[in-house]
Protein backbone atom coordinates (compact mmCIF):
# COMPACT_ATOMS: atom_id res chain seq x y z
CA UNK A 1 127.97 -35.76 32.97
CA UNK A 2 126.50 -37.51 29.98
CA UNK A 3 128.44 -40.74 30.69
CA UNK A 4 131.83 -42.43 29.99
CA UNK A 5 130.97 -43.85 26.74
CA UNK A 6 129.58 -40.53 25.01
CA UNK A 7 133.47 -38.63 26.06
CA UNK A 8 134.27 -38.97 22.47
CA UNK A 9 130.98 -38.40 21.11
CA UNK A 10 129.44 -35.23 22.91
CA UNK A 11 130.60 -31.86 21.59
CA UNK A 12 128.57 -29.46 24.24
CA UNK A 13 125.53 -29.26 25.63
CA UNK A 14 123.23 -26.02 27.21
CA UNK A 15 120.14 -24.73 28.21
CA UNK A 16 118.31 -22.22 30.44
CA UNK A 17 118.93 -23.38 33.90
CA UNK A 18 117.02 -20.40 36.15
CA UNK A 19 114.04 -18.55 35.65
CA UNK A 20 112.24 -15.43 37.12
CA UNK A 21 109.04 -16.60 39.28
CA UNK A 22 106.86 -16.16 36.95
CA UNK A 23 108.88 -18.04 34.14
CA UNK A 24 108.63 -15.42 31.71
CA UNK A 25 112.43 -14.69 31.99
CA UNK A 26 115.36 -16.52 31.86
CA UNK A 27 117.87 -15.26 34.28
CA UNK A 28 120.71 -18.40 34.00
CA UNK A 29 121.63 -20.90 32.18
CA UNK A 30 124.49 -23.45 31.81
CA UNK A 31 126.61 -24.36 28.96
CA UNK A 32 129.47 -27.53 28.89
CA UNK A 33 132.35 -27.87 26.30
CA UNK A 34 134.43 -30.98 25.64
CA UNK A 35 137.45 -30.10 23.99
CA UNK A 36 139.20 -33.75 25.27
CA UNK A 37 139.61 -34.64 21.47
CA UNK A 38 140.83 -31.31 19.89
CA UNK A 39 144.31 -31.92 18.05
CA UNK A 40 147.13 -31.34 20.74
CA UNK A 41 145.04 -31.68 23.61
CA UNK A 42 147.16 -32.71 26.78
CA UNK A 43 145.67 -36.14 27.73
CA UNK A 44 146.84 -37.39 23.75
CA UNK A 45 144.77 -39.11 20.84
CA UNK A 46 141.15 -39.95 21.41
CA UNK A 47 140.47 -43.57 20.66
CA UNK A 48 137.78 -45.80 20.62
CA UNK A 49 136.79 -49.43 18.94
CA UNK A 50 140.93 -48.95 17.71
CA UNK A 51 139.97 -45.84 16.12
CA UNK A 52 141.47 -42.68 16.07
CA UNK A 53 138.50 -39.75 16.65
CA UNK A 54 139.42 -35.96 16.17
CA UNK A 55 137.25 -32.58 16.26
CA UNK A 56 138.21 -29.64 14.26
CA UNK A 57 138.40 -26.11 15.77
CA UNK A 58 135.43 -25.45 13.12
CA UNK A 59 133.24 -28.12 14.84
CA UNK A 60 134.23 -27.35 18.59
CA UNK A 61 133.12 -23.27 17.35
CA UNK A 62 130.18 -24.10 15.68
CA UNK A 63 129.13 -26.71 18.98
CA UNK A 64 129.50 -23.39 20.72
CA UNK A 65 127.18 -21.11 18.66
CA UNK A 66 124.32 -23.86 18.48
CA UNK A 67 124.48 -24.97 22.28
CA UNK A 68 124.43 -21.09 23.23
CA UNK A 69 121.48 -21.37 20.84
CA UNK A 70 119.53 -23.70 23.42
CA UNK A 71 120.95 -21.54 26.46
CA UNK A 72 118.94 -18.86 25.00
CA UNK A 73 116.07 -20.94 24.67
CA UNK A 74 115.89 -22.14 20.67
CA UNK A 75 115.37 -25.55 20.15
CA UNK A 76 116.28 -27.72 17.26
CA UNK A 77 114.88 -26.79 13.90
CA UNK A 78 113.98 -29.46 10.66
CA UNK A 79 114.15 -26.57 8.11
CA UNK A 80 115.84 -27.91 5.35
CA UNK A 81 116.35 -31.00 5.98
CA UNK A 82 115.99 -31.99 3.07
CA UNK A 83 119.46 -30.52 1.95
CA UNK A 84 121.36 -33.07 4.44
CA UNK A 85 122.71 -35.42 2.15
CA UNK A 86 126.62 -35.84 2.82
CA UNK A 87 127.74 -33.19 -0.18
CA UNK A 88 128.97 -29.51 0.99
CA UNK A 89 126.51 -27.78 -2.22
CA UNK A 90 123.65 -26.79 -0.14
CA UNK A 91 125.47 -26.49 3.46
CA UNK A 92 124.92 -23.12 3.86
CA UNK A 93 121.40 -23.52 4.00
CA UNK A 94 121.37 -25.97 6.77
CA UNK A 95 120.49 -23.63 10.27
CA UNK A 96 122.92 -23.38 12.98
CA UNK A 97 119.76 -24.97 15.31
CA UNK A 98 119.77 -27.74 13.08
CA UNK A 99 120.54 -30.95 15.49
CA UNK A 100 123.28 -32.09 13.46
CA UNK A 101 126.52 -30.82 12.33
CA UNK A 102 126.57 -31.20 8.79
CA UNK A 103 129.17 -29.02 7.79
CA UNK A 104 130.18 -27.25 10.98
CA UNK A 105 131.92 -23.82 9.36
CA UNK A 106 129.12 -23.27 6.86
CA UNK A 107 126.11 -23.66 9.80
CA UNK A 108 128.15 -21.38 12.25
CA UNK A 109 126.40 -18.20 10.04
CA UNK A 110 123.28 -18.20 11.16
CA UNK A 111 120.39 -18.45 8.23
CA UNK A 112 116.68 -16.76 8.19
CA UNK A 113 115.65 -19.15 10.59
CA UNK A 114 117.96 -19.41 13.51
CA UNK A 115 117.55 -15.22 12.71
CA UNK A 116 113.35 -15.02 13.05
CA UNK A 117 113.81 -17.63 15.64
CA UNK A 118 115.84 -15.47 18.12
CA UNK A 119 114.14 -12.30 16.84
CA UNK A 120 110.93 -14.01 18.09
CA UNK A 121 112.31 -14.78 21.59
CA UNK A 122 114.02 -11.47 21.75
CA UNK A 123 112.50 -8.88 19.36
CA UNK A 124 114.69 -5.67 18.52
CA UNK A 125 112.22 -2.28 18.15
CA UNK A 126 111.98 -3.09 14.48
CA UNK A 127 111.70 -6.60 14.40
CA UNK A 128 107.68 -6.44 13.64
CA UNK A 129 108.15 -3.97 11.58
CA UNK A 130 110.54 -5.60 9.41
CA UNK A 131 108.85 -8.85 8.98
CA UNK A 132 105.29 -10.18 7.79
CA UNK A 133 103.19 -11.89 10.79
CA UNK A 134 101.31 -14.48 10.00
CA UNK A 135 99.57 -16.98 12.47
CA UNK A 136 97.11 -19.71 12.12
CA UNK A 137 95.82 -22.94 13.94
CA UNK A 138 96.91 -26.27 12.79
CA UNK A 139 93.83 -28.98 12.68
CA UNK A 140 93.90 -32.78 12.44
CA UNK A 141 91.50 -34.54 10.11
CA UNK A 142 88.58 -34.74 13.42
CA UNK A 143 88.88 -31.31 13.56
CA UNK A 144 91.18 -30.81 16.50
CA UNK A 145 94.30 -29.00 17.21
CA UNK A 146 97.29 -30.58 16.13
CA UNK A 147 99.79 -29.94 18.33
CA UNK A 148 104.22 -30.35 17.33
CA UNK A 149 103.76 -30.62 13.93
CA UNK A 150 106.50 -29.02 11.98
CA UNK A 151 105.30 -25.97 10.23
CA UNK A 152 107.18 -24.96 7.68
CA UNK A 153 106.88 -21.80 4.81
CA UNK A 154 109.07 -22.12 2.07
CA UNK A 155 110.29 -19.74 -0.66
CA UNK A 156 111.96 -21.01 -3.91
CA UNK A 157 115.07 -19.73 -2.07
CA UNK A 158 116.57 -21.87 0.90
CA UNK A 159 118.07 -19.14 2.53
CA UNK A 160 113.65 -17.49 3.20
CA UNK A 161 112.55 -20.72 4.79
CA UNK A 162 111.43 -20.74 8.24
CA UNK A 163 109.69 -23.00 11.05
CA UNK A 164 107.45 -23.21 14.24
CA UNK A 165 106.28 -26.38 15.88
CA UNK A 166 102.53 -26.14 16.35
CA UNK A 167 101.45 -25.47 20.03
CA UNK A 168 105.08 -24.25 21.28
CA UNK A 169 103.76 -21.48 22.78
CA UNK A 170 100.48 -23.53 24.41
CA UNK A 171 100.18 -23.67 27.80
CA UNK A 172 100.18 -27.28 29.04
CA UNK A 173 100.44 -29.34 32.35
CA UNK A 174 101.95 -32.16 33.66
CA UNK A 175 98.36 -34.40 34.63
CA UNK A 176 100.01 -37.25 35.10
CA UNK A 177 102.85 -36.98 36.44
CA UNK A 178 105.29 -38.39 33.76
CA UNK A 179 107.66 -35.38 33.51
CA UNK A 180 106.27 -34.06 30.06
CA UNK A 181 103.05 -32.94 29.06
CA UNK A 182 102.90 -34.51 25.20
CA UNK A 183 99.71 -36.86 26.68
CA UNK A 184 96.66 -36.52 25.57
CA UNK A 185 94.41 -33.27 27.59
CA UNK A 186 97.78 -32.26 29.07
CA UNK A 187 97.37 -28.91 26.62
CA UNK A 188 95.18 -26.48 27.68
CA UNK A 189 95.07 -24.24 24.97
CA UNK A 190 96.03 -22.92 21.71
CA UNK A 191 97.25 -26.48 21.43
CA UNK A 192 97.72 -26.25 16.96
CA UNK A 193 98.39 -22.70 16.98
CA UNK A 194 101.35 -21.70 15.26
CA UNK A 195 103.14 -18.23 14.18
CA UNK A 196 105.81 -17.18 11.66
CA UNK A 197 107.88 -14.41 10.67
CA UNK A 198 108.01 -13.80 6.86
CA UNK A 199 110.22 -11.84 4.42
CA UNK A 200 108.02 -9.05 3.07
CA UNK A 201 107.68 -9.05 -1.31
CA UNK A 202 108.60 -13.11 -1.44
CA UNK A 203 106.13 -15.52 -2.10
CA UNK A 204 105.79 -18.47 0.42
């Protein structure tokens, strides 16, 4: 599905595949697993450019967590990005919707941002009640809405921060049709507006 050359590279992929008619639910979705270079797999080693390549159960798990992330809708998240820097002392920080496995046993836990993120797609009857709300609109220097910027709040503590992309939740349209609607009038409204879910007592 995603090519010959990407057999050795592609861990999983997912996403919502079927909606209700009025696209406010998600009623299927698809999810695909490539386990062709586990250790002991059937069809032997994995090679490629003469080397050997070999995924741990800990990576093939964790592929499985994040991609069933995007089947229920999450997209990739930047939040702490700034901890990705090839040493295991901050990997637990690093969210499971993160687009890269970094350490693939410490971002199978979920952090306070994969957490809100789900919470916000699929509230439990105390999720509002258990987090702060704020929202606000996200300008450019002219004045107007700026729309997939990465908003992010930030505690002293890595484990508090949380994200949301300005204008995720805009409604948009496809005026020329590209197959996206990042062009310019394509949003209609509520095109900087962003929300996020904080820990109550912690200052952001």
């Amino acid at each position: 599905v995603a090519g010959t050359s990407n057999k050795f590279r592609v861990l999983g992929f997912a996403n919502p595949s079927g909606f209700a008619n009025d696209y406010a639910e998600i009623v299927d979705g698809q999810a695909v697993f490539n386990c062709r270079c586990l250790p002991g797999n059937t069809n032997g080693a994995c090679t490629s450019g003469g080397s050997t390549i070999e995924f741990t159960e800990d990576e093939l798990n964790f592929t499985m967590v994040h991609e069933l992330g995007h089947m229920l809708n999450l997209d990739h998240t930047q939040v702490n990005a700034n901890l990705v820097d090839g040493t295991a002392d901050d990997d637990t920080y690093i969210p499971t919707m993160y687009p890269v496995s970094e350490n693939a046993a410490a971002q199978i836990s979920p952090i306070q941002d994969d957490i809100v993120a789900l919470g916000t797609v699929y509230p439990s009857s105390t999720f509002s009640s258990t987090y702060c709300h704020v929202t606000g609109t996200l300008l450019d220097s002219s004045g107007n809405p700026l729309r997939c910027a990465d908003v992010q709040a930030k505690t002293g503590d890595n484990a508090d921060s949380t994200a949301f992309v300005s204008g995720a939740y805009a409604p948009a349209v496809d005026l020329n049709d590209d197959g996206d609607t990042v062009d310019a009038n394509e949003c209609i409204s509520n095109c900087g507006d962003f929300q996020l879910y904080l820990t109550p007592g912690k200052t952001y």
